[in-house]
C-alpha atoms as a PDB file:
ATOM      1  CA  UNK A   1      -5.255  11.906  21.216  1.00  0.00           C
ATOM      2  CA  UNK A   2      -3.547  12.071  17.814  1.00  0.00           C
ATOM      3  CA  UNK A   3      -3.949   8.448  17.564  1.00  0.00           C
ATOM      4  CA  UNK A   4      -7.679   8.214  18.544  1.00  0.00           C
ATOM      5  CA  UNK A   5      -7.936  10.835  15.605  1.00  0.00           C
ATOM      6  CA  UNK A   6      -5.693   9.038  13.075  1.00  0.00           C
ATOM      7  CA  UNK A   7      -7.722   5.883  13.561  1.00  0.00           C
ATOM      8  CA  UNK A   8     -10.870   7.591  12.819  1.00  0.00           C
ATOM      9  CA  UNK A   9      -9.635   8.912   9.614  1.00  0.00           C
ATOM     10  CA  UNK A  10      -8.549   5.660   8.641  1.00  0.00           C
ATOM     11  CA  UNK A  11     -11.630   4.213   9.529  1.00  0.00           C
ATOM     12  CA  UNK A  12     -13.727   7.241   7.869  1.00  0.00           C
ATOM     13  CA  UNK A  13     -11.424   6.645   4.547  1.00  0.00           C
ATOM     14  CA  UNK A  14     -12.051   2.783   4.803  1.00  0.00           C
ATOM     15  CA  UNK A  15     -16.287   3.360   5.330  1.00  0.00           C
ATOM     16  CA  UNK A  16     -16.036   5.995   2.025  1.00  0.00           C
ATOM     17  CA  UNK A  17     -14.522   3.046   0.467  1.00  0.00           C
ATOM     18  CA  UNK A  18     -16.858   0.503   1.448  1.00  0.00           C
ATOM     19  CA  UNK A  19     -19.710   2.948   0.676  1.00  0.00           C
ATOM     20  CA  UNK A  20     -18.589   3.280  -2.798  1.00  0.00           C
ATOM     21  CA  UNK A  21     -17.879  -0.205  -3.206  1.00  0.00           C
ATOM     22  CA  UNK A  22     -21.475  -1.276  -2.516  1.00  0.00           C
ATOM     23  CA  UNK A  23     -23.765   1.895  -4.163  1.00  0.00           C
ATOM     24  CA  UNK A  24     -21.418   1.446  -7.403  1.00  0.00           C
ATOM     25  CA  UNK A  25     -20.775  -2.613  -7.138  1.00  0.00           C
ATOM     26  CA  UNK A  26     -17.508  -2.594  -8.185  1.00  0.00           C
ATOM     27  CA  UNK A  27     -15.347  -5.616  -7.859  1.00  0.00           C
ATOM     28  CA  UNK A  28     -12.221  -4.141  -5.587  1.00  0.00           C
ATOM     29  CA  UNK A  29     -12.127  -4.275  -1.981  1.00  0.00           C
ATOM     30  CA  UNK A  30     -12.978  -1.640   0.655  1.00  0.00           C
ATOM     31  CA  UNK A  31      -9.464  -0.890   1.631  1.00  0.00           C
ATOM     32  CA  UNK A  32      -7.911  -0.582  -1.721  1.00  0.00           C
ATOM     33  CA  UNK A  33     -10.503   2.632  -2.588  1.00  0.00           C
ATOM     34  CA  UNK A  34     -10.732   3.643   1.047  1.00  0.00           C
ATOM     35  CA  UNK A  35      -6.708   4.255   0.335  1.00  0.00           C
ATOM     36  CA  UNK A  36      -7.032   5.860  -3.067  1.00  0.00           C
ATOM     37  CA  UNK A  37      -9.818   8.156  -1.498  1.00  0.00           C
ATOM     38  CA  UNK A  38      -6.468   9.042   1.269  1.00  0.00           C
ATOM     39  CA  UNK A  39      -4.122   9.345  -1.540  1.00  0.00           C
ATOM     40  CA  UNK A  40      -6.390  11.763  -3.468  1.00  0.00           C
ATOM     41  CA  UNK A  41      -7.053  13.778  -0.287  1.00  0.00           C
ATOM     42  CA  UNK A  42      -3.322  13.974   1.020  1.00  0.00           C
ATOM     43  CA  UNK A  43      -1.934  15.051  -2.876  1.00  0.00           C
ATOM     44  CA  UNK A  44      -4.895  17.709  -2.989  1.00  0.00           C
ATOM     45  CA  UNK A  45      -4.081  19.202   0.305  1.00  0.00           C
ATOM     46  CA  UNK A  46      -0.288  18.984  -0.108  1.00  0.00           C
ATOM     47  CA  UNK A  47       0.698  18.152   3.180  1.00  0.00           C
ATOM     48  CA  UNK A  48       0.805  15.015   5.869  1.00  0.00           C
ATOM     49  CA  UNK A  49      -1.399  14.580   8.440  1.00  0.00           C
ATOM     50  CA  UNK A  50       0.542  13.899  11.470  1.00  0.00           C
ATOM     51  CA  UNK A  51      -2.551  12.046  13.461  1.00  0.00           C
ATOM     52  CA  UNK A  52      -2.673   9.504  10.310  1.00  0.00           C
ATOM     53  CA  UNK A  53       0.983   9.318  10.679  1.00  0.00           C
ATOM     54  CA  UNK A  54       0.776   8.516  14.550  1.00  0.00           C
ATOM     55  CA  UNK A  55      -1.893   6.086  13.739  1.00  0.00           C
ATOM     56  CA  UNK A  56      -0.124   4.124  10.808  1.00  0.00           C
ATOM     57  CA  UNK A  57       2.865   3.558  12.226  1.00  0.00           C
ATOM     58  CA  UNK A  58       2.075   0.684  14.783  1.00  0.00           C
ATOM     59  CA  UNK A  59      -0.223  -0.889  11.756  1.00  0.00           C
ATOM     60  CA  UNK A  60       2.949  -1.213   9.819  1.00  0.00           C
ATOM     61  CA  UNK A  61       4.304  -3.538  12.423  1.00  0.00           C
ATOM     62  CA  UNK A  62       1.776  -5.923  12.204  1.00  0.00           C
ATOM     63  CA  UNK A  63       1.488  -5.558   7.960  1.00  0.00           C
ATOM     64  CA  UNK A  64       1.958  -9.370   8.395  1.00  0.00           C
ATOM     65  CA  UNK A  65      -0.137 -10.611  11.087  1.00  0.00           C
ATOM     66  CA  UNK A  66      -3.229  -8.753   9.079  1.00  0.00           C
ATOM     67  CA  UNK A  67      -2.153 -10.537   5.307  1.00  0.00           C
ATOM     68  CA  UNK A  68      -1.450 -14.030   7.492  1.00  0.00           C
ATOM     69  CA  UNK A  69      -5.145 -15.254   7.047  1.00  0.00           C
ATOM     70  CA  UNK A  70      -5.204 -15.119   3.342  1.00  0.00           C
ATOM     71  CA  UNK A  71      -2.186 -16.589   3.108  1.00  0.00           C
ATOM     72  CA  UNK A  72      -3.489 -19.416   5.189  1.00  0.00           C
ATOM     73  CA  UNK A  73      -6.872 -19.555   4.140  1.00  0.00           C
ATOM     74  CA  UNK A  74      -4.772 -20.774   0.334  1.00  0.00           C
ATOM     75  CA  UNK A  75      -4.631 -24.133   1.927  1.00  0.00           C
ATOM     76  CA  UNK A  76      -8.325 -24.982   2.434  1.00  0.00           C
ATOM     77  CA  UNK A  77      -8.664 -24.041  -2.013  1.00  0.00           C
ATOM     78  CA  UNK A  78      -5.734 -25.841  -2.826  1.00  0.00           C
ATOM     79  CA  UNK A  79      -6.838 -28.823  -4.123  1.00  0.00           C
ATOM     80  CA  UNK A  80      -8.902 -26.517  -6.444  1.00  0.00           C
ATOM     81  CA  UNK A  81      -5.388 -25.595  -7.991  1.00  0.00           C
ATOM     82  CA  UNK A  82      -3.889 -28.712  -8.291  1.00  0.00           C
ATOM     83  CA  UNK A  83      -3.863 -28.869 -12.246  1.00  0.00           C
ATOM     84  CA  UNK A  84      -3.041 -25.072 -12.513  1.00  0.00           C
ATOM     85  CA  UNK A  85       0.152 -25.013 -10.587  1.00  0.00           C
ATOM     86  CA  UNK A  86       1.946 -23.441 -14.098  1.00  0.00           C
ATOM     87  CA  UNK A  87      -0.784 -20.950 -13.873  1.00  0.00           C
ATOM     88  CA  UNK A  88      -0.562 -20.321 -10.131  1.00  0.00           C
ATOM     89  CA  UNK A  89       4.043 -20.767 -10.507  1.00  0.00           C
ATOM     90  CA  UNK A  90       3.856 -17.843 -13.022  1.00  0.00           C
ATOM     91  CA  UNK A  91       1.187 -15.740 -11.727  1.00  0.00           C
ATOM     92  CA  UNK A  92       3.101 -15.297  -8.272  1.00  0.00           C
ATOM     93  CA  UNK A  93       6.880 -15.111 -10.500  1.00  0.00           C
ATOM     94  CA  UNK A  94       5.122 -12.531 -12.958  1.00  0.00           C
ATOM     95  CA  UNK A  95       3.407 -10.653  -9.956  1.00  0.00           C
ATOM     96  CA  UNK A  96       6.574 -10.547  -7.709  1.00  0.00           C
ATOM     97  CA  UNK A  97       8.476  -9.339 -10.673  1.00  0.00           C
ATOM     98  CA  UNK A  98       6.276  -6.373 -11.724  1.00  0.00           C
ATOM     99  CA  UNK A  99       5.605  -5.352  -8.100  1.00  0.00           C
ATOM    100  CA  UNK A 100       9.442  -4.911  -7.688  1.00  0.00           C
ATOM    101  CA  UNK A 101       9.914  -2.894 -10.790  1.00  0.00           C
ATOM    102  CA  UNK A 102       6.809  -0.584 -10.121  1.00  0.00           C
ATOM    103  CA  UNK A 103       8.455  -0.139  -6.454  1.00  0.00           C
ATOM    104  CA  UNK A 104      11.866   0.363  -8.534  1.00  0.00           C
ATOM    105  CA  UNK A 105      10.324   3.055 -10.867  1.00  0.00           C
ATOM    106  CA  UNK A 106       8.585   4.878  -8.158  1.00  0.00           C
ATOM    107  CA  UNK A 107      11.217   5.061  -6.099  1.00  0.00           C
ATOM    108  CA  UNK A 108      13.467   6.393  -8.836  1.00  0.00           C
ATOM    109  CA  UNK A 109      11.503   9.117  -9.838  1.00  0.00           C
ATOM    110  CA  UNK A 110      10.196   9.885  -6.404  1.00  0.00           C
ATOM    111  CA  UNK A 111      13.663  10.445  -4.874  1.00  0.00           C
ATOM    112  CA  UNK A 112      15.479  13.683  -4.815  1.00  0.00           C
ATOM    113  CA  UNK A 113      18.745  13.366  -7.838  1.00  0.00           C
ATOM    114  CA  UNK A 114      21.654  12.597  -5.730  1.00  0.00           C
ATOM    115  CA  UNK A 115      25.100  15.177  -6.762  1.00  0.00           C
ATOM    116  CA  UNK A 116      27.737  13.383  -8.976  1.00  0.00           C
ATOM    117  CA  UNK A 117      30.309  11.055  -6.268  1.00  0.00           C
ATOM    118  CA  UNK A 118      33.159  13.484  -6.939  1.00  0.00           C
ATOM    119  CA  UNK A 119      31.665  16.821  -6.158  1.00  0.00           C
ATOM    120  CA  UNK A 120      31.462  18.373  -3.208  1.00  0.00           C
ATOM    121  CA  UNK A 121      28.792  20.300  -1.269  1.00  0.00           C
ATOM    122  CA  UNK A 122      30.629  22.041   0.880  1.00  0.00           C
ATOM    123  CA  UNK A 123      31.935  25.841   0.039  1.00  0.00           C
ATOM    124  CA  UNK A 124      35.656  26.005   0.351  1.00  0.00           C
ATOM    125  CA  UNK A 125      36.403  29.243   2.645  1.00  0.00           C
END
């Protein structure tokens, strides 16, 4: 049952998304403010919902079976990029790059400060 009831949070989050997308135009997709609306909601109430959890979990398994037909659908537009491959080369080098730092930053300052390597934790008795 925790599933059934992540799943419709998800969905509920994506359909606020979509909702806002369309009565305010704006030029981002669905799923992107469906996920900021879940961010906002799970920082303001300061704890996890374990049904979203239970939900997200098998989703994250197939992460690239759902990206797979943009990736494909780059072949049909391709010739439309045939004098922009520069463009296209450092886009994707540029993009990589700055996705790994902003994972690299967040990570840093989201992780708990590990103890120097040559103390010890331990109380000596």
């Amino acid at each position: 049952m925790a599933l059934l009831r992540g799943f419709l949070w998800l969905t509920g989050f994506w359909l606020a998304g979509r909702t806002l997308v369309v009565l305010l135009d704006l030029p981002v997709s669905a799923g992107v403010v469906g996920m900021l609306l879940l961010t906002a909601m799970l920082m303001l109430r300061g704890a996890r919902l374990s049904d979203i959890a239970a939900a997200s979990q098998p989703l994250i398994s197939l992460l690239a079976m759902l990206i797979m037909p943009g990736v494909v659908g780059v072949f049909f537009v391709a010739d439309e990029f045939a004098g922009q491959w520069l463009a296209v080369a450092v886009a994707l080098v540029g993009g990589t790059l700055a996705s790994v730092l902003t994972t690299l930053l967040l990570m840093r300052r989201c992780m708990p400060a590990e103890p120097p390597a040559g103390t010890s934790e331990e109380t000596p008795s």
